[in-house]
C-alpha atoms as a PDB file:
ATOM      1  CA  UNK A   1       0.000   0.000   0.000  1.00  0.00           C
ATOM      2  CA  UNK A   2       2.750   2.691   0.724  1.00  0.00           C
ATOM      3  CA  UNK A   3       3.299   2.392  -3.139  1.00  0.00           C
ATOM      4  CA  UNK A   4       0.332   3.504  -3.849  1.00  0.00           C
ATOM      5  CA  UNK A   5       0.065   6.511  -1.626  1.00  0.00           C
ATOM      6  CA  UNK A   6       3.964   7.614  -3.504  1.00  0.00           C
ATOM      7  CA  UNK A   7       2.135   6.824  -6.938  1.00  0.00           C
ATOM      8  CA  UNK A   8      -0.817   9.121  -5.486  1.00  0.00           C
ATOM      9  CA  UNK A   9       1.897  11.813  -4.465  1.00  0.00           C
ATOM     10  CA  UNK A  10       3.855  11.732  -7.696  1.00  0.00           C
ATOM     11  CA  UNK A  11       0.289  11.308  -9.900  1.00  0.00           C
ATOM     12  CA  UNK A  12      -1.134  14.848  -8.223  1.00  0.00           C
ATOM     13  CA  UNK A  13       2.312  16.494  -8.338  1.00  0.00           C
ATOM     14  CA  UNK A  14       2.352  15.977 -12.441  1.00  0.00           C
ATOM     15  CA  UNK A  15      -1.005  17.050 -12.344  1.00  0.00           C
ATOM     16  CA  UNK A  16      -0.359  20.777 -10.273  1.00  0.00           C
ATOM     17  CA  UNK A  17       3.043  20.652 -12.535  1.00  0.00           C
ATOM     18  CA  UNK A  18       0.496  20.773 -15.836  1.00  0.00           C
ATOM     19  CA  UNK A  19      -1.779  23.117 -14.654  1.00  0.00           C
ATOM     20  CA  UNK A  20       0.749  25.606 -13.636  1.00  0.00           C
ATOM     21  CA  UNK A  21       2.127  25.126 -17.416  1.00  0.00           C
ATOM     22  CA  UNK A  22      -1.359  25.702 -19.169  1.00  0.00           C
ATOM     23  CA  UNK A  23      -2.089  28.534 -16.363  1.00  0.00           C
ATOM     24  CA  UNK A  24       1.742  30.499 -17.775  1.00  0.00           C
ATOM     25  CA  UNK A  25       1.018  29.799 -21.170  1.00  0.00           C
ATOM     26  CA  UNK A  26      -2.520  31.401 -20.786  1.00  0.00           C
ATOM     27  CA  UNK A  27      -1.129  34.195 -19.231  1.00  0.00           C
ATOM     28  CA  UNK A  28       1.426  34.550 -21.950  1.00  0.00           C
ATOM     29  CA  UNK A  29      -1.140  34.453 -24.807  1.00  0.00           C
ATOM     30  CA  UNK A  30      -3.222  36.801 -22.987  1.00  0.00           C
ATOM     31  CA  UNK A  31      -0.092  39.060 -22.721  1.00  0.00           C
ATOM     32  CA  UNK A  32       0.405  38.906 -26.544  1.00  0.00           C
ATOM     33  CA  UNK A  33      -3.340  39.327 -27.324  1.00  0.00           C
ATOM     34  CA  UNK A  34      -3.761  42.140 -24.990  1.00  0.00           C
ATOM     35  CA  UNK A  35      -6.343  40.941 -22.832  1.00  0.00           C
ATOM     36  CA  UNK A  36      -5.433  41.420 -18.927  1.00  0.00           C
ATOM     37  CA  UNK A  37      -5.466  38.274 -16.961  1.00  0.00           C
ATOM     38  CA  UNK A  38      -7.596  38.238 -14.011  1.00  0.00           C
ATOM     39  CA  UNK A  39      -6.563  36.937 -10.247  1.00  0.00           C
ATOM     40  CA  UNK A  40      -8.405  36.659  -7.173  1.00  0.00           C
ATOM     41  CA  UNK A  41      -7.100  36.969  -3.835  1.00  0.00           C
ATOM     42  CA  UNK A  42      -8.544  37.129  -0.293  1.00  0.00           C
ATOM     43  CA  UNK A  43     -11.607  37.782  -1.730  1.00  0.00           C
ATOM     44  CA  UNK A  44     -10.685  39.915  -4.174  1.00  0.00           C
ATOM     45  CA  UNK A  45     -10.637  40.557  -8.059  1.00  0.00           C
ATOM     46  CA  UNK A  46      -7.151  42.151  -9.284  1.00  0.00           C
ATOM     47  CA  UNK A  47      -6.582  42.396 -12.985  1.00  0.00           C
ATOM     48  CA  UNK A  48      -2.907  42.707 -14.761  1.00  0.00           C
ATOM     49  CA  UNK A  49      -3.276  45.000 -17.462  1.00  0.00           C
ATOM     50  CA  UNK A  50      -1.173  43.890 -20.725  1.00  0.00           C
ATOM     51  CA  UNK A  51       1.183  46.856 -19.424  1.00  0.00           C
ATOM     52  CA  UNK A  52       1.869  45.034 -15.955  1.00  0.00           C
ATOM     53  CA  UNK A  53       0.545  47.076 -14.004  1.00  0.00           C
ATOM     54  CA  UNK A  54      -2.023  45.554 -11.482  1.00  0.00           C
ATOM     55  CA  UNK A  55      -5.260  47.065 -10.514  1.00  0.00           C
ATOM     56  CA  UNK A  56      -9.005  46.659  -8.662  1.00  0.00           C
ATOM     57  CA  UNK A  57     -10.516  48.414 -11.136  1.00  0.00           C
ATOM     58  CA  UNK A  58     -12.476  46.531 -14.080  1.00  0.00           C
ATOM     59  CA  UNK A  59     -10.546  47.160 -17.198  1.00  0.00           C
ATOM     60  CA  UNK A  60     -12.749  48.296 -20.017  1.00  0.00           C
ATOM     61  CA  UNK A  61     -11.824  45.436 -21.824  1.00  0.00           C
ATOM     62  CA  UNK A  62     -13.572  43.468 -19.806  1.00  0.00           C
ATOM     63  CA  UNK A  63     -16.651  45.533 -18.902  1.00  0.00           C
ATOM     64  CA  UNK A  64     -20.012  45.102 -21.728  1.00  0.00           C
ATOM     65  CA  UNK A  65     -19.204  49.139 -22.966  1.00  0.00           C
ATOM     66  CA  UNK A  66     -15.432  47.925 -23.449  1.00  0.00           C
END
């Protein structure tokens, strides 16, 4: 059995390893395209605008006038 708890522990570390890759190339493309990528912390929506700069404030991108 304590092989299959390490397979366990190696299976969901590839897993969180892959998702971190898809969530930084996301971000990249966004980047490129323009689009700010959107975070949420302590209960809280920041957005990184394409410039790097990070803000509370909806971009208008994002909003329906945008």
């Amino acid at each position: 059995m304590k092989n299959n708890g390490n397979y366990n522990q190696n299976f969901s570390a590839e897993l969180i390893r892959l998702g971190n890759r898809g969530v930084r190339k996301a971000q990249e493309e966004n980047r490129r395209l323009g689009i700010p990528n959107v975070y949420f912390k302590n209960g809280k929506i920041y957005y990184q605008l394409p410039d790097g700069e990070i803000t509370s404030k909806e971009p208008k991108e994002l909003t329906d006038d945008g």
